[in-house]
Protein backbone atom coordinates (compact mmCIF):
# COMPACT_ATOMS: atom_id res chain seq x y z
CA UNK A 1 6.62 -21.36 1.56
CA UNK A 2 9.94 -21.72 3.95
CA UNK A 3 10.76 -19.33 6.33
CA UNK A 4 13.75 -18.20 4.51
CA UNK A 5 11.52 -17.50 1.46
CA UNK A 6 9.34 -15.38 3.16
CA UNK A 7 11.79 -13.76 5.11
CA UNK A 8 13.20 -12.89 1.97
CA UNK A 9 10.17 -11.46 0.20
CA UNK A 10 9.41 -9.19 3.21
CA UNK A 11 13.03 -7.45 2.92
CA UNK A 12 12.72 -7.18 -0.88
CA UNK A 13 9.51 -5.75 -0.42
CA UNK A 14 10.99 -2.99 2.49
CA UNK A 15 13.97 -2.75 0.19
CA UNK A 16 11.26 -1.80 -2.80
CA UNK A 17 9.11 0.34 -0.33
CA UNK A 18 12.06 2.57 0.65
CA UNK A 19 13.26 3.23 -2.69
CA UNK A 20 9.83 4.45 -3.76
CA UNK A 21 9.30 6.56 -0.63
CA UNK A 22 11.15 9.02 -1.30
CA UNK A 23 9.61 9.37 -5.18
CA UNK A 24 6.29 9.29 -3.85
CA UNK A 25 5.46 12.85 -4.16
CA UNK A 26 6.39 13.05 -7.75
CA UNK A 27 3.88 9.90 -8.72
CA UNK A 28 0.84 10.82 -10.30
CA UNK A 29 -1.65 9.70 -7.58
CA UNK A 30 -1.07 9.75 -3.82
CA UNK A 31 -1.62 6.97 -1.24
CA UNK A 32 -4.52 8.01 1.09
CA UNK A 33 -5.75 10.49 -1.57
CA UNK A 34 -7.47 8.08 -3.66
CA UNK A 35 -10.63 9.07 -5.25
CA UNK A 36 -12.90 6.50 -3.23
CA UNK A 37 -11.04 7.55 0.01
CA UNK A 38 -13.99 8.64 2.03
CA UNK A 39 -13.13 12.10 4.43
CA UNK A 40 -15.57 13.90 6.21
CA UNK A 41 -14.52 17.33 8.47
CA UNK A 42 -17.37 18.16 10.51
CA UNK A 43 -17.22 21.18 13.11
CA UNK A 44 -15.66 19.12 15.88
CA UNK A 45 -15.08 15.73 14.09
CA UNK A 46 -12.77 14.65 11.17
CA UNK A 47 -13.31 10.86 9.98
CA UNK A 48 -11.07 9.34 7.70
CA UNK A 49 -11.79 5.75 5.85
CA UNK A 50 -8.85 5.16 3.16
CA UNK A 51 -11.32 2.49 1.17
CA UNK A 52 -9.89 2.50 -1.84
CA UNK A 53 -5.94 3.22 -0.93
CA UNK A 54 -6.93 -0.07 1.50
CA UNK A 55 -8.38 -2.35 -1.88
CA UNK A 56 -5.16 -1.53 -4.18
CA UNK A 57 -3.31 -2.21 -1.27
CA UNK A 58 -4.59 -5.77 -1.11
CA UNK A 59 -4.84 -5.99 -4.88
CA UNK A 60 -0.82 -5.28 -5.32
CA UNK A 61 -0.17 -7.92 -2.30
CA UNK A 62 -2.21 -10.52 -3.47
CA UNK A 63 -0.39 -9.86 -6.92
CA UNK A 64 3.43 -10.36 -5.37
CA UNK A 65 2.48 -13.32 -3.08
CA UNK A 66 0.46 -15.16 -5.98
CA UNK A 67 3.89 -14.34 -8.27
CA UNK A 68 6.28 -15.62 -5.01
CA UNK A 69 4.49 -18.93 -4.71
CA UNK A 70 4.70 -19.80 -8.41
């Protein structure tokens, strides 16, 4: 893939991500609220591990970049 192709992508894919941003709170699931998120609040400690926002994530990437280099 050329430089200019990628370059490309990345701002359609920005261009994409800021339209949706501001609809995000009307979708039916939230990012980082996934079940299979994994939060834990302890007395003094709060751990956060956003599994399975991280896996649909990569899932949706691997998705546009396999369609961009057809």
């Amino acid at each position: 893939m050329s430089l200019g192709r990628l370059l490309i992508a990345a701002g359609l894919a920005l261009l994409a991500a800021g339209l949706l941003f501001p609809f995000a709170g009307r979708l039916p699931f939230r990012l980082g609220r996934l079940p299979g998120d994994i939060y834990y609040h302890g007395r003094n400690t709060t751990v956060y591990i956003p599994l399975a926002t991280c896996i649909l994530l990569s899932i949706l990437f691997s998705v546009v970049l396999w369609i961009l280099r057809r």
